[in-house]
Protein backbone atom coordinates (compact mmCIF):
# COMPACT_ATOMS: atom_id res chain seq x y z
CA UNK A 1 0.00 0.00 0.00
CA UNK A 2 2.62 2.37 1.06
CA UNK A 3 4.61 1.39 -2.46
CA UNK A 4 1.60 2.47 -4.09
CA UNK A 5 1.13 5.85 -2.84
CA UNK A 6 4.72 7.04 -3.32
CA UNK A 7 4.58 5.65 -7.01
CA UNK A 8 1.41 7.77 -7.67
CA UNK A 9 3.83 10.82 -5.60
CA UNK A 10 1.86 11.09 -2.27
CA UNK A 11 3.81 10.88 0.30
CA UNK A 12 2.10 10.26 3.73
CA UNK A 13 2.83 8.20 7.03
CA UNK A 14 0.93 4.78 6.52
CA UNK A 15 -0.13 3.21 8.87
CA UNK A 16 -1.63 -0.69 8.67
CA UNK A 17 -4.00 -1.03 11.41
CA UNK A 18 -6.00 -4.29 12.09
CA UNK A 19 -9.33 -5.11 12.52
CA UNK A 20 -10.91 -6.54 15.68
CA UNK A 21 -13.45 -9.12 15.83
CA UNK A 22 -14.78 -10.69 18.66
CA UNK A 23 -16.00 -14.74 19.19
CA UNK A 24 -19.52 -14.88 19.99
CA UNK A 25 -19.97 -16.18 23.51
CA UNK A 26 -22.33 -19.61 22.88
CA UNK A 27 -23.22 -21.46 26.23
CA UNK A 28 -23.06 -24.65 25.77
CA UNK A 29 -20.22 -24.48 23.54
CA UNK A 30 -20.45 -24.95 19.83
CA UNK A 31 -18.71 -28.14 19.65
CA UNK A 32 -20.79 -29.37 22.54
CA UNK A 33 -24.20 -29.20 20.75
CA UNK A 34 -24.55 -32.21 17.95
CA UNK A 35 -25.44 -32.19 14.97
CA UNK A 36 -29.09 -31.41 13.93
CA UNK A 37 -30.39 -34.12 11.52
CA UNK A 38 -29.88 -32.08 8.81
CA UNK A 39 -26.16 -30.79 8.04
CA UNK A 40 -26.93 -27.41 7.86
CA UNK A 41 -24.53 -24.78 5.88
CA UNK A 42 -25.39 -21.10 7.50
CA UNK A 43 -24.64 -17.84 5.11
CA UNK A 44 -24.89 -15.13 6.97
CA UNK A 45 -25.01 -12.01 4.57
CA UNK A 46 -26.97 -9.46 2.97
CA UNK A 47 -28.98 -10.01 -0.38
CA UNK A 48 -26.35 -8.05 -2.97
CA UNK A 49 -24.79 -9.19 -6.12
CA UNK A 50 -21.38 -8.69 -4.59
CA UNK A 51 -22.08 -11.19 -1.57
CA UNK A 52 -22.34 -14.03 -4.06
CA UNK A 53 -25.59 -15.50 -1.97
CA UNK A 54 -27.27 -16.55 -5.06
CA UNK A 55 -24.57 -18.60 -6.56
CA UNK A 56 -24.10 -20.18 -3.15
CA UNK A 57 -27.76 -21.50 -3.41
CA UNK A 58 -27.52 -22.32 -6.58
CA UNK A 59 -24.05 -24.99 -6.30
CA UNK A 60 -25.65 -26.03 -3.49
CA UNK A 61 -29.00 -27.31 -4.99
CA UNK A 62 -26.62 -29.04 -7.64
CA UNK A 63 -24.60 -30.87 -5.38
CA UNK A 64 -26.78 -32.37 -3.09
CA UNK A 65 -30.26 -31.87 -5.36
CA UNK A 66 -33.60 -30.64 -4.16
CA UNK A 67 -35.03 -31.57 -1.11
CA UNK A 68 -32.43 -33.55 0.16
CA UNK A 69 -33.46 -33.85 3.88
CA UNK A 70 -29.97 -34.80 5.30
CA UNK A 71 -28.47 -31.28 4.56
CA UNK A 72 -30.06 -27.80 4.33
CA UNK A 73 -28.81 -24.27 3.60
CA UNK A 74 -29.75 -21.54 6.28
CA UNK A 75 -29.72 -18.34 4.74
CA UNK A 76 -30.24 -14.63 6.62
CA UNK A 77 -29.95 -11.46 5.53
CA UNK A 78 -31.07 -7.98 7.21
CA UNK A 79 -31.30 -6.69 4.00
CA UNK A 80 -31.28 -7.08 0.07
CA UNK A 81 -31.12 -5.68 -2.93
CA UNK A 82 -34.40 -6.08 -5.25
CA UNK A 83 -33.24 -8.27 -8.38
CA UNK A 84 -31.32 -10.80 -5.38
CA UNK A 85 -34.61 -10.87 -3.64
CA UNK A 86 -36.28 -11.86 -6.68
CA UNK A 87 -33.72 -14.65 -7.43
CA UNK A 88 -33.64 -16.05 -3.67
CA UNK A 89 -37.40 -15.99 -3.59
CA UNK A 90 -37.03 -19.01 -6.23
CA UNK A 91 -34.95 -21.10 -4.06
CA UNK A 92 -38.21 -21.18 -1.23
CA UNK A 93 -39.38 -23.90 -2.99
CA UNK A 94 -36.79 -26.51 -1.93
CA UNK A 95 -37.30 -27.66 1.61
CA UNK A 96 -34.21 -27.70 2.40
CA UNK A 97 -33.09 -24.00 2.05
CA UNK A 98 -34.61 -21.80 4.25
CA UNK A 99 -34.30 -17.99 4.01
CA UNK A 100 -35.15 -15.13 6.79
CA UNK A 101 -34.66 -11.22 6.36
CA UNK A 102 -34.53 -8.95 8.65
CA UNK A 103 -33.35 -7.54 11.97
CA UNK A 104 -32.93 -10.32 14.53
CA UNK A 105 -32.35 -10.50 18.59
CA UNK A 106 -28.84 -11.58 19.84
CA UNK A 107 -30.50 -15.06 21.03
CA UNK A 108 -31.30 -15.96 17.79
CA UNK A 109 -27.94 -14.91 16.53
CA UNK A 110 -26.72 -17.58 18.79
CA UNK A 111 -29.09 -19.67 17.97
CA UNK A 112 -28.07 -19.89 14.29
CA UNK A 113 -24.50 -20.41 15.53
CA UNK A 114 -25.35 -22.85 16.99
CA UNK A 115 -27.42 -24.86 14.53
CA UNK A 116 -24.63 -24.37 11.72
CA UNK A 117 -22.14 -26.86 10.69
CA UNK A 118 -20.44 -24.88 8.09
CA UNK A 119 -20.20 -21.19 7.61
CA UNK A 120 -20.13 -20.56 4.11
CA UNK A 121 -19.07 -16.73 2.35
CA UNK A 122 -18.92 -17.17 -1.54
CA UNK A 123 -18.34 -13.18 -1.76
CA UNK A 124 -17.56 -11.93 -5.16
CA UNK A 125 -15.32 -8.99 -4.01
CA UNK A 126 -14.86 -8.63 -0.04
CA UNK A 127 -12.81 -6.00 2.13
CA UNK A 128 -11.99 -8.07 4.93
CA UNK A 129 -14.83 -10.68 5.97
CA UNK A 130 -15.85 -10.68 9.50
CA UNK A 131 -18.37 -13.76 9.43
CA UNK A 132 -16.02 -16.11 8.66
CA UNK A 133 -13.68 -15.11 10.82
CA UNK A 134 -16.41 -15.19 13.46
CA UNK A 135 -17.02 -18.57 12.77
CA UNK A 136 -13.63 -20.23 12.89
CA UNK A 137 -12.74 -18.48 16.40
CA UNK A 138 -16.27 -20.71 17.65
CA UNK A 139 -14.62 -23.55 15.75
CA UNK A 140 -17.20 -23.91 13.34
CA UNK A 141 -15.23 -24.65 9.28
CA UNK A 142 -16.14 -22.08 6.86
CA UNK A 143 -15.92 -22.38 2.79
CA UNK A 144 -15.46 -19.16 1.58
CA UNK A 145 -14.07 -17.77 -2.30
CA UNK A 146 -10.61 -17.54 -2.98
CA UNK A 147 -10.04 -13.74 -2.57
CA UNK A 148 -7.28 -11.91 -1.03
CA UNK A 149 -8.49 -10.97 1.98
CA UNK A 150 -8.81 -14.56 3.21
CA UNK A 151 -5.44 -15.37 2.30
CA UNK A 152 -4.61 -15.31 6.26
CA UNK A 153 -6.65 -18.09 7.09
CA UNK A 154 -5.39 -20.23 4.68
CA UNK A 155 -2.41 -19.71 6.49
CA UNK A 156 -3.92 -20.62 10.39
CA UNK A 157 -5.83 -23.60 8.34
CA UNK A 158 -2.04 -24.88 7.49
CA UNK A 159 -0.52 -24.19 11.30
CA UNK A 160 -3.69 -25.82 12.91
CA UNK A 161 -3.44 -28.55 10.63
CA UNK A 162 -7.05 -29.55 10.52
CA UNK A 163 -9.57 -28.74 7.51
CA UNK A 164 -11.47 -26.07 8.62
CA UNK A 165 -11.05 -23.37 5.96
CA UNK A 166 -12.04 -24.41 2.35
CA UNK A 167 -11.51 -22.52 -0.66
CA UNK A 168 -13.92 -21.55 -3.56
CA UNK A 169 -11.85 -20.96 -6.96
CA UNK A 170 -12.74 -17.76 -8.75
CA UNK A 171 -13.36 -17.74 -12.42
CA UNK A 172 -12.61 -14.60 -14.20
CA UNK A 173 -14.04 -11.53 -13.84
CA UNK A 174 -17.77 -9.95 -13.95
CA UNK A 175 -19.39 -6.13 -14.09
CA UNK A 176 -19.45 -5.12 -10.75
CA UNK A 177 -23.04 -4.18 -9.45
CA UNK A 178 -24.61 -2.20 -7.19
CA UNK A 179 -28.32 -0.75 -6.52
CA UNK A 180 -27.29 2.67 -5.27
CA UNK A 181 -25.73 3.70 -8.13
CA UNK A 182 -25.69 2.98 -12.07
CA UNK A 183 -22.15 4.17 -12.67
CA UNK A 184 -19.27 1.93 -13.40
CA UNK A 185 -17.92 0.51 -10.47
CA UNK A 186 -14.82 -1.72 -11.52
CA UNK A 187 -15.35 -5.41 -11.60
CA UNK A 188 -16.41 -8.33 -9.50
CA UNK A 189 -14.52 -11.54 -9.34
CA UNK A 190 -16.69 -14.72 -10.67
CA UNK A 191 -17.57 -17.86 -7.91
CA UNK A 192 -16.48 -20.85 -9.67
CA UNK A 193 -20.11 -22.83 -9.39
CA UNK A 194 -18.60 -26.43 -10.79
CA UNK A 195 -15.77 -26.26 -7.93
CA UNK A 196 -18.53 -25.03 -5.23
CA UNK A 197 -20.13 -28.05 -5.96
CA UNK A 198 -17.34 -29.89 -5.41
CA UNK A 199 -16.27 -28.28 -2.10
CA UNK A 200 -20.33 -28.50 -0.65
CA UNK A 201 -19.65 -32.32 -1.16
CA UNK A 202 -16.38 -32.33 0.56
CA UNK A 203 -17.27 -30.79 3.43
CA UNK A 204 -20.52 -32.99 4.12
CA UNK A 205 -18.15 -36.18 3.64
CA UNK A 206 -15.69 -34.63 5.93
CA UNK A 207 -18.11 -33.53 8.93
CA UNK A 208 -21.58 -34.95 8.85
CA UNK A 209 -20.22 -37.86 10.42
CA UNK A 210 -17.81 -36.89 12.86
CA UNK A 211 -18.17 -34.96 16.00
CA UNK A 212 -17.87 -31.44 16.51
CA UNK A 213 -14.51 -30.31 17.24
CA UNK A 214 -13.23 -27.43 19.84
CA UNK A 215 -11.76 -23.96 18.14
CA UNK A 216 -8.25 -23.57 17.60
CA UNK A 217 -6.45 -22.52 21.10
CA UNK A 218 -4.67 -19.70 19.09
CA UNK A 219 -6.75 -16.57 18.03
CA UNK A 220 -7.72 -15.95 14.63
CA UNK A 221 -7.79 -12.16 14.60
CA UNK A 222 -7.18 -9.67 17.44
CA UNK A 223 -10.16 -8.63 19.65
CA UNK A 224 -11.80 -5.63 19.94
CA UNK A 225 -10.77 -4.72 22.75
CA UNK A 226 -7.22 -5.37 21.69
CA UNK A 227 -7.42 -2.87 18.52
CA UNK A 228 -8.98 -0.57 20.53
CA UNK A 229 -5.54 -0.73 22.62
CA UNK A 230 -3.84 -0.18 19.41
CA UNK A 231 -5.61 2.78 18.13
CA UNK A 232 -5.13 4.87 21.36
CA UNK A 233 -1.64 3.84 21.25
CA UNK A 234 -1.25 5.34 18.08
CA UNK A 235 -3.25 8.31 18.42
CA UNK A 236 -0.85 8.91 21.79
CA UNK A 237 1.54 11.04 20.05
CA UNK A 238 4.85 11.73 22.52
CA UNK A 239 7.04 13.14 19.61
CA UNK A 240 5.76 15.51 16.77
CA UNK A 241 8.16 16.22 14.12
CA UNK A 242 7.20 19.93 12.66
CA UNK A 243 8.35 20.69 8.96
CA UNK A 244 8.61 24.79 8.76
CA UNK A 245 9.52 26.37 5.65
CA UNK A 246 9.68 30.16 4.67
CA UNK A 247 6.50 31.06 4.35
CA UNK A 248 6.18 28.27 1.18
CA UNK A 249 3.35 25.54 1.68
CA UNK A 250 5.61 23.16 0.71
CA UNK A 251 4.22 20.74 2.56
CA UNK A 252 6.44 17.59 4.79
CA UNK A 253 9.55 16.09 2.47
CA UNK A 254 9.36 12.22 1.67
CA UNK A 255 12.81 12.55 3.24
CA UNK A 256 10.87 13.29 6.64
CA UNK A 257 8.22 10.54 6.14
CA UNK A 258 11.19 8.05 5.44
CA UNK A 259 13.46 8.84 8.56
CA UNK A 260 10.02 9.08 11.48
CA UNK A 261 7.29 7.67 9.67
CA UNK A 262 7.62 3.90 10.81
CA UNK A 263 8.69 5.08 14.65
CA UNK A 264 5.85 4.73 17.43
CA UNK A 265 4.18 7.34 19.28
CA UNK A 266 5.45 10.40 16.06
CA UNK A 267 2.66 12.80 14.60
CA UNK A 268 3.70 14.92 11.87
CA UNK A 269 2.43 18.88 12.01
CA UNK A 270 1.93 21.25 9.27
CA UNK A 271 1.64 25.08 11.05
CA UNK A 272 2.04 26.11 14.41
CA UNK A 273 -1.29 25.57 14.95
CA UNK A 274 -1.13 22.15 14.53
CA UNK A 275 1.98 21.85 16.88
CA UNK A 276 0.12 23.95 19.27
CA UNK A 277 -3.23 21.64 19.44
CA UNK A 278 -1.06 18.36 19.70
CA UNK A 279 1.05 19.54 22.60
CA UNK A 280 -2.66 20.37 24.21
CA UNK A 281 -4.18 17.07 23.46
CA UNK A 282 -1.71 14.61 23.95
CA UNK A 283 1.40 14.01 26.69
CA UNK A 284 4.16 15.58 24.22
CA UNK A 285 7.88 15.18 25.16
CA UNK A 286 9.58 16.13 22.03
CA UNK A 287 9.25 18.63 19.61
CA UNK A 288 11.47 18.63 16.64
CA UNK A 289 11.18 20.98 13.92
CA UNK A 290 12.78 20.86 10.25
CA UNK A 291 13.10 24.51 9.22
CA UNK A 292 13.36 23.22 5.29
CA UNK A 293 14.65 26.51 4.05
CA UNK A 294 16.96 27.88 6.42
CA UNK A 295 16.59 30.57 8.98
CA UNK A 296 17.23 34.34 7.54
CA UNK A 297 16.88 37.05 9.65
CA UNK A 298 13.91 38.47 9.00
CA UNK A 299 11.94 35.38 10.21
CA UNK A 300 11.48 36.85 13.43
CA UNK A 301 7.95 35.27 13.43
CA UNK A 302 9.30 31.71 13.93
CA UNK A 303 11.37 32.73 16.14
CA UNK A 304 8.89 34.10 18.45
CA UNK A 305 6.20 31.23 18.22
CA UNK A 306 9.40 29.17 18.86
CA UNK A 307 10.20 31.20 22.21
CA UNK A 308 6.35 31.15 22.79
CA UNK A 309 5.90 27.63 22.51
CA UNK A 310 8.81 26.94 24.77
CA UNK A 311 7.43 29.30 27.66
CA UNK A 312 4.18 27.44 27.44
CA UNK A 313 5.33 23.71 27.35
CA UNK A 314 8.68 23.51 29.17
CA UNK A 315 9.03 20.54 30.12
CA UNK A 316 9.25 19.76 25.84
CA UNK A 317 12.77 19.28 24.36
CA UNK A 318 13.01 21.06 21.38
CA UNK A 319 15.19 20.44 18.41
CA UNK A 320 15.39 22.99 15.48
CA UNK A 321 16.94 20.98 12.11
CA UNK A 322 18.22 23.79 10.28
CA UNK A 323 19.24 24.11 6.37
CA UNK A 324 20.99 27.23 6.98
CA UNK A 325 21.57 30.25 9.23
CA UNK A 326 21.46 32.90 7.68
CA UNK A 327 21.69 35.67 10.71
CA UNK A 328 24.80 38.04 11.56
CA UNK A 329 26.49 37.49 14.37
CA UNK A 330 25.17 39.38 16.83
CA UNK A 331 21.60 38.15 15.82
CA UNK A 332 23.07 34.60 15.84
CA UNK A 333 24.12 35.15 19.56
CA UNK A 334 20.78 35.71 20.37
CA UNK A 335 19.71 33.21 18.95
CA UNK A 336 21.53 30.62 20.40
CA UNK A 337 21.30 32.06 24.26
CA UNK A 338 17.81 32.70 24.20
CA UNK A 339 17.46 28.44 22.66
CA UNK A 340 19.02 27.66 25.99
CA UNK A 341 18.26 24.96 27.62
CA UNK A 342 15.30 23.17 25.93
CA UNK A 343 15.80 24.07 22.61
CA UNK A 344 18.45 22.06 20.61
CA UNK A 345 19.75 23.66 17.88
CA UNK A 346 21.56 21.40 14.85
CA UNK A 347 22.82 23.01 11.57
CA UNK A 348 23.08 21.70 8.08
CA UNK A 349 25.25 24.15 6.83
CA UNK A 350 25.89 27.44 8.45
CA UNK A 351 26.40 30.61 6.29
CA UNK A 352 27.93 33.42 7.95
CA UNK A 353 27.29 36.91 6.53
């Protein structure tokens, strides 16, 4: 991500946070309950092209034909897009699929938990897929399409070493759709139906006859809690590195971004102001300013909103990066006795006059 932005010649501070999820708390346990008579495969998702819900249904009906009473396919949604709604209505007919939209309590969340043997997610084009993830942290297997964004638990499927993640190929590409708006929207990737198929049948083989097993002792994704932990880490900003230049809005150097941009606890400031409100909000130790284009000695307003900020924060080290110093000497004597003690000068070059 960060490669991509400097080729396109933004250069910002990137920062790759995660995203929490949290295992829903089923009493008994999931692997405690047995099996209903019918293995049931749960989708959990709304009723839009892009969740792949009617592709699902329809591998599903081919692999193990209509009303087949020893497996079903649970299907909810809170919400759905017309022409999906239209298509799913079609699928009533079989007695084994069963479909429910709508806004449900947090018992019968658990509840369909509880009755699933298989979590399945045939999205189309996904950002990061909680249900799934959901799922495996309960212990329940998921089949999901092969997209990116699952890539990860292909990897904890390998470590655990038990087949609980299976894979949907993709086929190509397809127009990508959405109800809110007729413009073109990129592309969706295509579920490989003949493979779904293929992988419905696997799984039954693999658990319809077999007990329930317990989760994986090792978490999945990070809780909620735990990214919360992480944000206000990073929003706890003890060092703020200020790039000043002459009066040019030339903005913070890639050179900047490349030597703090990785360190913990750095915010990056623009104007005064912005050095002003961070040393307010947050428990600031170090200021360091970049004066890009030298100090000349007319720029008496930086150097009194330097003094300024110094008598209002003193307990903040200081250090002034400077590209050159452009003040006579007795100016530069100033200078340098009224920086004492907090303020750290360094120069790049110093140009006497």
């Amino acid at each position: 991500m960060a490669q991509g932005f400097r080729a396109s010649g933004l250069y910002v501070p990137i920062k790759v946070m995660p995203i929490g999820t949290e295992a829903p708390s089923l009493w008994p346990p999931w692997h405690v309950s047995s099996h209903k008579p019918a293995f049931t495969f749960l989708v959990l998702a709304n009723l839009q092209p892009r969740k792949g819900v009617v592709e699902t249904a329809t591998a599903f009906v081919a692999a193990f034909g209509p009303n087949n009473a020893s497996v079903a396919l649970r299907i909810h949604a809170k919400w759905g897009d017309h022409d999906v709604l239209k298509d799913i209505e079609s699928f009533r007919k079989f007695s084994n699929i069963h479909v429910s939209i709508g806004t449900i309590d947090e018992a019968e969340l658990k509840e369909l938990w509880r009755e699933a043997d298989c979590v399945v997610a045939l999205s189309k084009g996904e950002g990061w897929g909680l249900i799934p993830r959901e799922a495996l942290s309960i212990g329940i297997p998921v089949m999901v399409s092969d997209l990116p964004c699952w890539s990860d638990l292909r990897h904890e499927s390998q470590l655990a070493g038990q087949g609980r993640t299976y894979f949907v190929k993709m086929s190509g590409r397809e127009t990508a759709s959405y109800a809110f708006t007729s413009e073109d929207t990129g592309h969706f990737f295509s579920v490989d139906e003949t493979h779904a198929q293929r992988v419905f049948l696997e799984i039954f083989d693999a658990h319809s006859h077999t007990d329930r097993v317990k989760p994986w002792p090792r978490e999945l994704s990070l809780s909620w809690h735990q990214v919360a932990q992480l944000y206000a880490a990073e929003l706890e900003k003890q060092v703020i590195v200020f790039a000043k230049s002459l009066g040019i809005a030339c903005g913070i150097s890639s050179y900047t971004y490349d030597l703090f941009g990785d360190m913990q606890g750095v915010g990056f400031a623009r104007t005064w102001s912005e050095v002003f409100v961070f040393a307010r909000m947050f428990s600031m130790r170090v200021l360091h300013i970049q004066h890009e284009h030298g100090l000349h000695w007319d720029d008496n307003e930086f150097l009194h909103t330097l003094f300024a900020f110094q008598r209002r924060h003193p307990n903040v080290s200081m250090f002034v990066t400077l590209h050159s110093l452009h003040l006579g000497q007795q100016d530069r004597r100033a200078f340098y006795y009224r920086s004492v003690p907090r303020i750290y000068v360094q120069q790049k070059c110093i140009i006497s006059q």
